[in-house]
C-alpha atoms as a PDB file:
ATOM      1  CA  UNK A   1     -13.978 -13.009  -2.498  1.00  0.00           C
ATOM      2  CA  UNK A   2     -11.352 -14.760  -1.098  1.00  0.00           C
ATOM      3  CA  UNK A   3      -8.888 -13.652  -3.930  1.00  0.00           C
ATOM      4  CA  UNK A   4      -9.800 -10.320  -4.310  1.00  0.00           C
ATOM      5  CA  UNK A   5      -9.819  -7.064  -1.684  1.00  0.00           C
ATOM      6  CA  UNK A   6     -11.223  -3.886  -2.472  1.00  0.00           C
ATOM      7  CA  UNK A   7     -10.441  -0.954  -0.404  1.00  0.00           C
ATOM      8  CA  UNK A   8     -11.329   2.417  -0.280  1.00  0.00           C
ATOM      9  CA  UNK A   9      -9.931   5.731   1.414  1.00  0.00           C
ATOM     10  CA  UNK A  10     -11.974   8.790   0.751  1.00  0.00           C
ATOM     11  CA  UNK A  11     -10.805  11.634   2.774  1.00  0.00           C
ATOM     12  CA  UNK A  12     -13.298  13.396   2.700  1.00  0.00           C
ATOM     13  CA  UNK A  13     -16.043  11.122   3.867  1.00  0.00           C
ATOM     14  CA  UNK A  14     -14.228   8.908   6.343  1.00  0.00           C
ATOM     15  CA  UNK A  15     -12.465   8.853   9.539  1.00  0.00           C
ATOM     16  CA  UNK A  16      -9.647   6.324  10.981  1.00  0.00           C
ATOM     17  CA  UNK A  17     -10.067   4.745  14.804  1.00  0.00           C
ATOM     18  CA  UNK A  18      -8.357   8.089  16.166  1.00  0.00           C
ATOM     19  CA  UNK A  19     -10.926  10.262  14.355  1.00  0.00           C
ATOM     20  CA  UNK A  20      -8.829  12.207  11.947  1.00  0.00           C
ATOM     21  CA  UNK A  21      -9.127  11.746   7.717  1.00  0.00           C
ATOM     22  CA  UNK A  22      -8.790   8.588   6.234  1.00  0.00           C
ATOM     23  CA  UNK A  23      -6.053   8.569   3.150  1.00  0.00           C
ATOM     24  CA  UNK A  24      -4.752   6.093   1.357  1.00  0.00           C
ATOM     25  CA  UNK A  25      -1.428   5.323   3.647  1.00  0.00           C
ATOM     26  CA  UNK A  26      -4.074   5.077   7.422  1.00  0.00           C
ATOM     27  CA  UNK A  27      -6.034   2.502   5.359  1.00  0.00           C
ATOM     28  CA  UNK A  28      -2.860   0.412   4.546  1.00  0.00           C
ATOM     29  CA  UNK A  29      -1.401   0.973   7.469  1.00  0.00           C
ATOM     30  CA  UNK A  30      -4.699  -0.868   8.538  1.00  0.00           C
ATOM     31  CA  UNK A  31      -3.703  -3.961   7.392  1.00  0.00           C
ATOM     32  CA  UNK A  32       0.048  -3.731   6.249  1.00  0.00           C
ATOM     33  CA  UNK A  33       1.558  -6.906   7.888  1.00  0.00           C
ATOM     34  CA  UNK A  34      -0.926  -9.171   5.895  1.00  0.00           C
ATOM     35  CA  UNK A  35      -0.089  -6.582   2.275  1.00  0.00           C
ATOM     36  CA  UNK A  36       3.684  -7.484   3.105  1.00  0.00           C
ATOM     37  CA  UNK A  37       2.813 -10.985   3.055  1.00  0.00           C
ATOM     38  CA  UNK A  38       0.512 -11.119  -0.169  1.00  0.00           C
ATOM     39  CA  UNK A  39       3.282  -8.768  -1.908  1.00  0.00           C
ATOM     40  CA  UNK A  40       5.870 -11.634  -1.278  1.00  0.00           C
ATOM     41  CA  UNK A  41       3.685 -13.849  -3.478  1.00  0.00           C
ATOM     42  CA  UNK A  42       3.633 -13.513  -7.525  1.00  0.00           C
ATOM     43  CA  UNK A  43       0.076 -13.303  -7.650  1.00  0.00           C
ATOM     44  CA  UNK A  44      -0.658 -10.545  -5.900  1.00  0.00           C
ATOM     45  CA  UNK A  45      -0.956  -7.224  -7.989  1.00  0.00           C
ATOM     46  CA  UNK A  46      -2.228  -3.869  -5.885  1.00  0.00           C
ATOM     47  CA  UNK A  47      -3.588  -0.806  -7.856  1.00  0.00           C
ATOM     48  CA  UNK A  48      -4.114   2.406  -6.014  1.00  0.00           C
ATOM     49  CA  UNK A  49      -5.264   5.642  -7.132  1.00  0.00           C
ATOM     50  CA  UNK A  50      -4.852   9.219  -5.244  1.00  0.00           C
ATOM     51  CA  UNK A  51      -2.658  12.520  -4.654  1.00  0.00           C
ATOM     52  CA  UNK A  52       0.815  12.549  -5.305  1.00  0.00           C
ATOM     53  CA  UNK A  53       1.598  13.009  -2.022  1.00  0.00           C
ATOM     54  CA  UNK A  54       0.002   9.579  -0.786  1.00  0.00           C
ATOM     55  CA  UNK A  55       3.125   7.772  -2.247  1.00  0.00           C
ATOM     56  CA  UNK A  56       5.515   8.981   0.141  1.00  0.00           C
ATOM     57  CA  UNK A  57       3.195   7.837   3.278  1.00  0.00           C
ATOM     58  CA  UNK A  58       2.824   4.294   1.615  1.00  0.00           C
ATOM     59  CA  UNK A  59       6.285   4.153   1.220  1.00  0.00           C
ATOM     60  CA  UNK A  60       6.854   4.896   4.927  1.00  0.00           C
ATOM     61  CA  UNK A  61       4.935   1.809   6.007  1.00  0.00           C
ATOM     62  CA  UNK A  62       6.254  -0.226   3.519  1.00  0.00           C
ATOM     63  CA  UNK A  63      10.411   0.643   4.189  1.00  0.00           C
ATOM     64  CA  UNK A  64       9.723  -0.369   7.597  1.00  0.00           C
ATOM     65  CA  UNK A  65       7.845  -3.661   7.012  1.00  0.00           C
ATOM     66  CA  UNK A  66      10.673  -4.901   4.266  1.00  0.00           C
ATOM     67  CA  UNK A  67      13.409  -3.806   6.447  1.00  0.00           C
ATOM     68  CA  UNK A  68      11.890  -6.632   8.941  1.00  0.00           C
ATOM     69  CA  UNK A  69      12.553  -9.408   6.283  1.00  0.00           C
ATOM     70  CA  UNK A  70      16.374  -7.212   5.252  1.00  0.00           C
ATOM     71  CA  UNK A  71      14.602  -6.145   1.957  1.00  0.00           C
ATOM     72  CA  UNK A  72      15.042  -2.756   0.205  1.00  0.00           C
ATOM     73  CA  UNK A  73      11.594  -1.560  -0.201  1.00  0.00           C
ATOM     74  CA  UNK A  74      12.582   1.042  -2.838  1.00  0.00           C
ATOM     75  CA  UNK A  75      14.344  -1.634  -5.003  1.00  0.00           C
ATOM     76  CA  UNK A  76      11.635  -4.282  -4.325  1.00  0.00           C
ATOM     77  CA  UNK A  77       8.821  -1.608  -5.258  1.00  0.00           C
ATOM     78  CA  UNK A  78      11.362  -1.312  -8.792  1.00  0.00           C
ATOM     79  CA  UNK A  79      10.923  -5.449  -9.165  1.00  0.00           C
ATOM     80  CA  UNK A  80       7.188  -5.442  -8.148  1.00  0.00           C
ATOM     81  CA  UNK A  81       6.430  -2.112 -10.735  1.00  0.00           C
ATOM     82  CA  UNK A  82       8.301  -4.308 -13.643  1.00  0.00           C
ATOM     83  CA  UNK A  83       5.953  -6.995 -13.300  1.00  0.00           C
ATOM     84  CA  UNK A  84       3.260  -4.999 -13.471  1.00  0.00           C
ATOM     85  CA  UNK A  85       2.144  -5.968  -9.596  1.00  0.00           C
ATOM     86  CA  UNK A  86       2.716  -2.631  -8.022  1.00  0.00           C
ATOM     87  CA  UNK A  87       0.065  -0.063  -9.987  1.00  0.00           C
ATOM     88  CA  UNK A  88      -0.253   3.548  -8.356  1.00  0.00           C
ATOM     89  CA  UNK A  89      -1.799   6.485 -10.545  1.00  0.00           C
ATOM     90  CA  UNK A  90      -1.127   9.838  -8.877  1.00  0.00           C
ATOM     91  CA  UNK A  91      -1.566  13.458  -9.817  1.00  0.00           C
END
């Protein structure tokens, strides 16, 4: 348990604090200072599943949360996807 964190975000059964639907990006955004952290590590490997249009919300959280550290999120995403750590299945 202490290595591994499962997650889910159904939409259409759950809610965030503020009430509204809970995707994919409002979980992460949940927690995103401590993902930062374990994606700076080289065994950390994340595998998400979901719309399309998820990926652009995720990437909004994560731009900002690189920028902190002066990484380019888009290029680290690139490095991460490459070593197979950064897994996202959309349709």
């Amino acid at each position: 348990p202490e290595n591994f964190r499962l997650d889910f975000a159904v939409s259409r059964e759950q809610v965030n604090d503020k009430g509204e639907k809970m995707y994919i990006q409002t979980r992460m955004a949940q927690y995103a200072e401590e993902l930062w952290e374990l994606l700076k590590k080289d065994n950390t490997f994340v595998y998400m599943c979901g719309l399309k249009g998820m990926e652009k919300g995720i990437d909004d959280i994560m731009v900002s949360l690189a920028a902190k550290d002066g990484i380019d999120w888009i290029e680290y995403k690139r490095t991460l996807k490459k070593a197979e750590q950064w897994n996202v299945e959309v349709w």
